[in-house]
N, C-alpha and C. Protein backbone atom coordinates (compact mmCIF):
# COMPACT_ATOMS: atom_id res chain seq x y z
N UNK A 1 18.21 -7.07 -0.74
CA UNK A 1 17.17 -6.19 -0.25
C UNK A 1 16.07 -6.10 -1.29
N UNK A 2 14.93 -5.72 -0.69
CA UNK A 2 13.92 -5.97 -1.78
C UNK A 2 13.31 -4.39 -2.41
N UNK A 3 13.01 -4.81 -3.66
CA UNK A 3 12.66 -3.15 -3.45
C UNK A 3 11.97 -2.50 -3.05
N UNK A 4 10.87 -3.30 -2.54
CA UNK A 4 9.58 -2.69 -1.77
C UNK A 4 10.36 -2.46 -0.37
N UNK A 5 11.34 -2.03 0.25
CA UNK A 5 11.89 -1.24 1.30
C UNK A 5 12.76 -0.32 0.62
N UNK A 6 12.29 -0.09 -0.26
CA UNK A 6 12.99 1.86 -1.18
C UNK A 6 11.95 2.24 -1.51
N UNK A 7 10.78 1.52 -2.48
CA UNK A 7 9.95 2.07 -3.29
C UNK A 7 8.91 2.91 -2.86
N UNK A 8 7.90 2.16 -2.48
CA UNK A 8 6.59 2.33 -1.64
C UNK A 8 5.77 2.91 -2.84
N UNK A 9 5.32 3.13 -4.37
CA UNK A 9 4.88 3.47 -4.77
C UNK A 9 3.65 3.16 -5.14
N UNK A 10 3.44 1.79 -5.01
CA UNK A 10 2.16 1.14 -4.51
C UNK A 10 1.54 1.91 -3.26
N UNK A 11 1.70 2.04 -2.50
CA UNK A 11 1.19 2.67 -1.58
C UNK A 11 0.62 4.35 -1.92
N UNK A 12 1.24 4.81 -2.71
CA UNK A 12 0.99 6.42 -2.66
C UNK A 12 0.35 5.99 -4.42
N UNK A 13 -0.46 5.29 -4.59
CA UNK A 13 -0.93 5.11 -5.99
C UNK A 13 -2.43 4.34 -6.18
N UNK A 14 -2.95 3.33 -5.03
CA UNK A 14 -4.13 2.99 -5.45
C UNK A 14 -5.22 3.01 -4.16
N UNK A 15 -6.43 3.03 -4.62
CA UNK A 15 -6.93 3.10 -3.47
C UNK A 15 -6.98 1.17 -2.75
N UNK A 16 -7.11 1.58 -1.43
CA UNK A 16 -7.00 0.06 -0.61
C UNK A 16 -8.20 -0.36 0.53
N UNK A 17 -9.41 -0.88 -0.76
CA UNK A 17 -10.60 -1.33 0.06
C UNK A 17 -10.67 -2.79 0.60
N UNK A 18 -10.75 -3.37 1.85
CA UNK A 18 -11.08 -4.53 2.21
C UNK A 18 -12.32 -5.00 3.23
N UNK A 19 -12.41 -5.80 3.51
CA UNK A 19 -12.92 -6.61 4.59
C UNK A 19 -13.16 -6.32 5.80
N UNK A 20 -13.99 -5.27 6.50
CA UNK A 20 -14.21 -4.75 7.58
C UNK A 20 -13.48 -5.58 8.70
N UNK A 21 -14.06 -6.86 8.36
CA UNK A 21 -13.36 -8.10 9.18
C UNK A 21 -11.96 -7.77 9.46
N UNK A 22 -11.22 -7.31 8.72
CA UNK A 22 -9.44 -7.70 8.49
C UNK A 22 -9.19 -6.18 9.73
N UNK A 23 -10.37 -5.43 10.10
CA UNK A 23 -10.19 -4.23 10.98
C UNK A 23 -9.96 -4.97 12.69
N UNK A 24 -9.13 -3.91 13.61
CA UNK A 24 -8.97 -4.45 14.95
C UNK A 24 -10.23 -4.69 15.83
N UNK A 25 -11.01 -3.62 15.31
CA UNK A 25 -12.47 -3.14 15.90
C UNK A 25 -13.47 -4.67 15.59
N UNK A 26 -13.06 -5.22 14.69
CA UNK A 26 -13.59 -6.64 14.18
C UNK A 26 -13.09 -7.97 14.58
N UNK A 27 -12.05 -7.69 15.43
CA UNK A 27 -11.42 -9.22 15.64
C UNK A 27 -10.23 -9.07 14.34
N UNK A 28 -9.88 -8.48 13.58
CA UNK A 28 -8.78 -8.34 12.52
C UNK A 28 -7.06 -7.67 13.08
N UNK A 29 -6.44 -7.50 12.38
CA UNK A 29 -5.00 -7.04 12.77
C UNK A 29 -4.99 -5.32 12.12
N UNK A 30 -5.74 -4.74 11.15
CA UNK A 30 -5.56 -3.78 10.76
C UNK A 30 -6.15 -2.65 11.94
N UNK A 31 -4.76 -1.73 12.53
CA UNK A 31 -5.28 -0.72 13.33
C UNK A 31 -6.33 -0.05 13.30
N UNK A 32 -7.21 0.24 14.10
CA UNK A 32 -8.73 1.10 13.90
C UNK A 32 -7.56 2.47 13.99
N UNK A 33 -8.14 3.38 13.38
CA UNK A 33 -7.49 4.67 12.78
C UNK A 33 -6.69 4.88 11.63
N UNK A 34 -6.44 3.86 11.43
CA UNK A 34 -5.97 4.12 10.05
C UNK A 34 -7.01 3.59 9.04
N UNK A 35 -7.83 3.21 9.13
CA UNK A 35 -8.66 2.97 8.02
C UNK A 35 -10.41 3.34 7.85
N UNK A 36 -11.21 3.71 7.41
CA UNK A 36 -12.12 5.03 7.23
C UNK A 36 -13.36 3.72 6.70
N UNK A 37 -14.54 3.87 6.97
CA UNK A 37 -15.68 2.93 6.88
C UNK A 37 -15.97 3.38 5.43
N UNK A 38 -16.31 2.71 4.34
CA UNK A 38 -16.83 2.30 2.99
C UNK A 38 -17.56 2.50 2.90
N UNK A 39 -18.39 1.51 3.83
CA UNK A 39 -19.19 0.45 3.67
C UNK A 39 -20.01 -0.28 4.82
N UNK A 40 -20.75 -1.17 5.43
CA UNK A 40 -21.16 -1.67 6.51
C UNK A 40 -19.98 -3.08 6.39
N UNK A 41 -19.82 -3.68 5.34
CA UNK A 41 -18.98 -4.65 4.98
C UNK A 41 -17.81 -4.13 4.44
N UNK A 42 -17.13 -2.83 3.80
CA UNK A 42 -15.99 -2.20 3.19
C UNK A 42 -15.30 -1.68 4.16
N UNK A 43 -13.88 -1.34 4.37
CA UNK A 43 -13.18 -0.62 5.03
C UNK A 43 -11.99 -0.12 4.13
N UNK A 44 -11.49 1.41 4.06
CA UNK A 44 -10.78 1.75 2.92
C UNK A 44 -9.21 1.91 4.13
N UNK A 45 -8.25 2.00 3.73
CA UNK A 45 -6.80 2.54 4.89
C UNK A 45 -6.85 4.13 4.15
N UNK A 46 -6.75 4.82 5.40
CA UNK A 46 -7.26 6.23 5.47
C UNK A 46 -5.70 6.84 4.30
N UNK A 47 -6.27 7.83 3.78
CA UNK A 47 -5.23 8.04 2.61
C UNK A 47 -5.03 7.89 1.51
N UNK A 48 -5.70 6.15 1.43
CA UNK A 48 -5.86 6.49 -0.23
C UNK A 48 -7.24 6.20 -1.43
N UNK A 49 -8.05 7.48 -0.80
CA UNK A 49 -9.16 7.73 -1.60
C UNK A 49 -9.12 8.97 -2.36
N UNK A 50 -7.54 10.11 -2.02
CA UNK A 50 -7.47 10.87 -2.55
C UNK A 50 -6.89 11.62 -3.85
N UNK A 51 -7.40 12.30 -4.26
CA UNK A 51 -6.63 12.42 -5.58
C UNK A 51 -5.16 11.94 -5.98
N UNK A 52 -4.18 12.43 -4.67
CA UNK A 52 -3.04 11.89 -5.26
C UNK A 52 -2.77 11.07 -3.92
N UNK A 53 -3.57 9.79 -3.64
CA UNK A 53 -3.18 8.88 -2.99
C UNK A 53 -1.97 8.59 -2.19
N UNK A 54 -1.93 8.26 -1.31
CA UNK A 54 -0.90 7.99 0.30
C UNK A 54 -1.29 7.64 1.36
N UNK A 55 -0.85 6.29 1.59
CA UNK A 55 -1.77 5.19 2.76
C UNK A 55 -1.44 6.27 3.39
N UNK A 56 -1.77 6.15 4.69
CA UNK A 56 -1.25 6.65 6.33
C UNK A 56 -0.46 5.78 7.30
N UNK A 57 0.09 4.98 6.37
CA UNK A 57 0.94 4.04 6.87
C UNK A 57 2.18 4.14 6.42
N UNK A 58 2.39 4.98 5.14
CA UNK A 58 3.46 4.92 4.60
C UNK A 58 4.07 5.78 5.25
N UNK A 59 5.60 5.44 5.39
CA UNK A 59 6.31 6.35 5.90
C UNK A 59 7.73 6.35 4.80
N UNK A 60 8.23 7.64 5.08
CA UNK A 60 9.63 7.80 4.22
C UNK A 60 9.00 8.51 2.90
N UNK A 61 10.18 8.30 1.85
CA UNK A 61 10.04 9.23 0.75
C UNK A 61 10.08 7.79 -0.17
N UNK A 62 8.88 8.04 -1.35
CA UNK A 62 9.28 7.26 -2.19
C UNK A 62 10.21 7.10 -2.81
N UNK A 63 10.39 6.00 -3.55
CA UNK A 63 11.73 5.39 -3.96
C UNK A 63 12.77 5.77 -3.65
N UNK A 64 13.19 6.09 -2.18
CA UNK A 64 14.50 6.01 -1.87
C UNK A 64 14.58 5.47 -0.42
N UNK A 65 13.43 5.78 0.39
CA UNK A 65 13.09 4.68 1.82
C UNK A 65 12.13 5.01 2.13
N UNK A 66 10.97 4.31 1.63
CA UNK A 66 9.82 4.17 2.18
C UNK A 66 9.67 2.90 2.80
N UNK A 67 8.74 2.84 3.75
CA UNK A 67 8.29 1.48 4.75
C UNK A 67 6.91 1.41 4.98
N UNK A 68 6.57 0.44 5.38
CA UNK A 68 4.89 0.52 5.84
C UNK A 68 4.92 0.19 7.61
N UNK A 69 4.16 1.30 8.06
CA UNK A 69 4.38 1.14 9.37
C UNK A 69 3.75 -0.23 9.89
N UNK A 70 2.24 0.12 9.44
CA UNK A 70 2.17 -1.76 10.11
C UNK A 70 1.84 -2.89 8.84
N UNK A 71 3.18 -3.15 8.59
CA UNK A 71 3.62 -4.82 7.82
C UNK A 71 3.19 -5.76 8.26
N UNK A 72 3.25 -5.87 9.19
CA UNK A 72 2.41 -6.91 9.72
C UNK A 72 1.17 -7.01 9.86
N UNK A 73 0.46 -5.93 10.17
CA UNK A 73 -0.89 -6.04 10.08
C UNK A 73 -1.38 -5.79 8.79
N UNK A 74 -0.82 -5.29 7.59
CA UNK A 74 -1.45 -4.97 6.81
C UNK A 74 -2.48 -5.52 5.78
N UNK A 75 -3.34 -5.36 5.49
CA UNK A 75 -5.06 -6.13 4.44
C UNK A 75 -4.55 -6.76 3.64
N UNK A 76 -5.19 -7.70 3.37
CA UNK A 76 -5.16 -8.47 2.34
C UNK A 76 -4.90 -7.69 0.99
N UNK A 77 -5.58 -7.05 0.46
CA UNK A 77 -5.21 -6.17 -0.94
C UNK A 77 -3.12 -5.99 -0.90
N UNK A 78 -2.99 -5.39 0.20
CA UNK A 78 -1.59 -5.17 0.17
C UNK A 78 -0.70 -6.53 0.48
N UNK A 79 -0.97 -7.42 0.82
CA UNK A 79 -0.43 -8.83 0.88
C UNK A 79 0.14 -9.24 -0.10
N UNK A 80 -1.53 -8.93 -1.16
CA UNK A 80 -1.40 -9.71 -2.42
C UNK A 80 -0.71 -9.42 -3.30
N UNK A 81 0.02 -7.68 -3.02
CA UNK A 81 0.02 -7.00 -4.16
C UNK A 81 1.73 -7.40 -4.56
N UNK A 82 1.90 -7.87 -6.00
CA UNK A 82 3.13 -8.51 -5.46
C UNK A 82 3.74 -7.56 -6.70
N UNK A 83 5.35 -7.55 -6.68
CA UNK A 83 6.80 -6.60 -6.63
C UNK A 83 6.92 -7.04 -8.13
N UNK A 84 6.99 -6.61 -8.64
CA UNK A 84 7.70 -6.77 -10.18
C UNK A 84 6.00 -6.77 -11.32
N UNK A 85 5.03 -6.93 -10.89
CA UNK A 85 4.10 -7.00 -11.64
C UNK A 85 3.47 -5.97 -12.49
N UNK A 86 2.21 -6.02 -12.99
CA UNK A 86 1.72 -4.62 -13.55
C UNK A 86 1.76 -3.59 -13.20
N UNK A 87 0.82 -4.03 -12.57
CA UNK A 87 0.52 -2.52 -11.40
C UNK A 87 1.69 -2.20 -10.46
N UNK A 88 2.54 -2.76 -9.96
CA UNK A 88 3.81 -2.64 -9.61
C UNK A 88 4.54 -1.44 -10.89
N UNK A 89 4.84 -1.93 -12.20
CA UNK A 89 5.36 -1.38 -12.69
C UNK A 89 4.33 0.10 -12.92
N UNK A 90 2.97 -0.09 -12.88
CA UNK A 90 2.23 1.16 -13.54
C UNK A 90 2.58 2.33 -12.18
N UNK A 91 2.37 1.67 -10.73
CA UNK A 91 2.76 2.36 -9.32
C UNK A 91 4.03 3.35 -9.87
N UNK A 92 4.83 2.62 -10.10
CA UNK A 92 6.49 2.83 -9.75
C UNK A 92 5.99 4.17 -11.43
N UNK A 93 5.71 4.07 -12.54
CA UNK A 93 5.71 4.85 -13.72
C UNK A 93 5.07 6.39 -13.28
N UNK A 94 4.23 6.30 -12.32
CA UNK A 94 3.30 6.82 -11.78
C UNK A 94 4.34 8.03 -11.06
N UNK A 95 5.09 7.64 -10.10
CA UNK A 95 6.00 8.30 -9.41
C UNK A 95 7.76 8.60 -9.67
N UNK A 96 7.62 8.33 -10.99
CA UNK A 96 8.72 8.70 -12.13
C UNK A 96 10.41 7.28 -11.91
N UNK A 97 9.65 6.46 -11.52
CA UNK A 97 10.62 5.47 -11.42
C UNK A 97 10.65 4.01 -11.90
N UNK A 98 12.09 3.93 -12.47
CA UNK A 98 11.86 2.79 -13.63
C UNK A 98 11.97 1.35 -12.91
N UNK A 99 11.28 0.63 -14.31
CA UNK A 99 10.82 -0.50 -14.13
C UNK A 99 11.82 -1.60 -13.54
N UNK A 100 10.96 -2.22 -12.11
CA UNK A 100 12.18 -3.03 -11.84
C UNK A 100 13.39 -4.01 -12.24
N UNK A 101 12.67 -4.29 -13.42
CA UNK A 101 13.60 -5.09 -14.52
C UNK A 101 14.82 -4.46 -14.87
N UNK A 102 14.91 -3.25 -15.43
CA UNK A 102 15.80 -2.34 -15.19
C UNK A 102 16.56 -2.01 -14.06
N UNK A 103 16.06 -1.85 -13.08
CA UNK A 103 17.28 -1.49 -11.70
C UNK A 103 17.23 -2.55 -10.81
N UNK A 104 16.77 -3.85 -11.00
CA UNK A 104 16.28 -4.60 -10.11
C UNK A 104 16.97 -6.02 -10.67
N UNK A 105 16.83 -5.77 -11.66
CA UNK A 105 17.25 -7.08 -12.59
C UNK A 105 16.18 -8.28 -12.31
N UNK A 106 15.32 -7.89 -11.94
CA UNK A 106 13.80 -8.60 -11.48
C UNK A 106 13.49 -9.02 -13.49
């Protein structure tokens, strides 16, 4: 199992601007309502522009079962964002949980 189906701390930690394009309203897969206009070209996923950040996609409790409701549709930024890395580890430090190397053996 991976840990990004416990963690989700990426999600409740950065903000997530993309590609208006990547929106449904555009010909894209990302649901119109979950994500809030930037920009004429920006689109942010509603949730995390705020102080203490949380897509509106996330569901569950961090690090013990969180999910992203739409995985499949989700932006490019979150595609990319890959499991064991910096910001992975700075996410996860963020929400008092250790580094996957440690519980992950990653």
């Amino acid at each position: 199992m991976s840990a990004c189906t416990t963690c989700g701390a990426c999600c409740a930690s950065f903000r997530v601007d993309f590609s208006v394009h990547e929106t449904q309203s555009e010909g894209g897969s990302v649901p119109d309502g979950l994500w809030v206009p930037v920009t004429d070209s920006i689109a942010r996923m509603r949730g995390t522009d705020h102080g203490q950040p949380r897509c509106a996609a996330l569901s569950g409790r961090i690090g013990e079962r969180a999910t992203c409701g739409i995985y499949e549709w989700r932006p490019n930024p979150c595609r990319e964002f890959e499991e064991g890395s910096d910001a992975c580890g700075q996410a996860r430090r963020r929400h008092g949980l250790s580094p996957l190397s440690a519980s992950f053996g990653g």
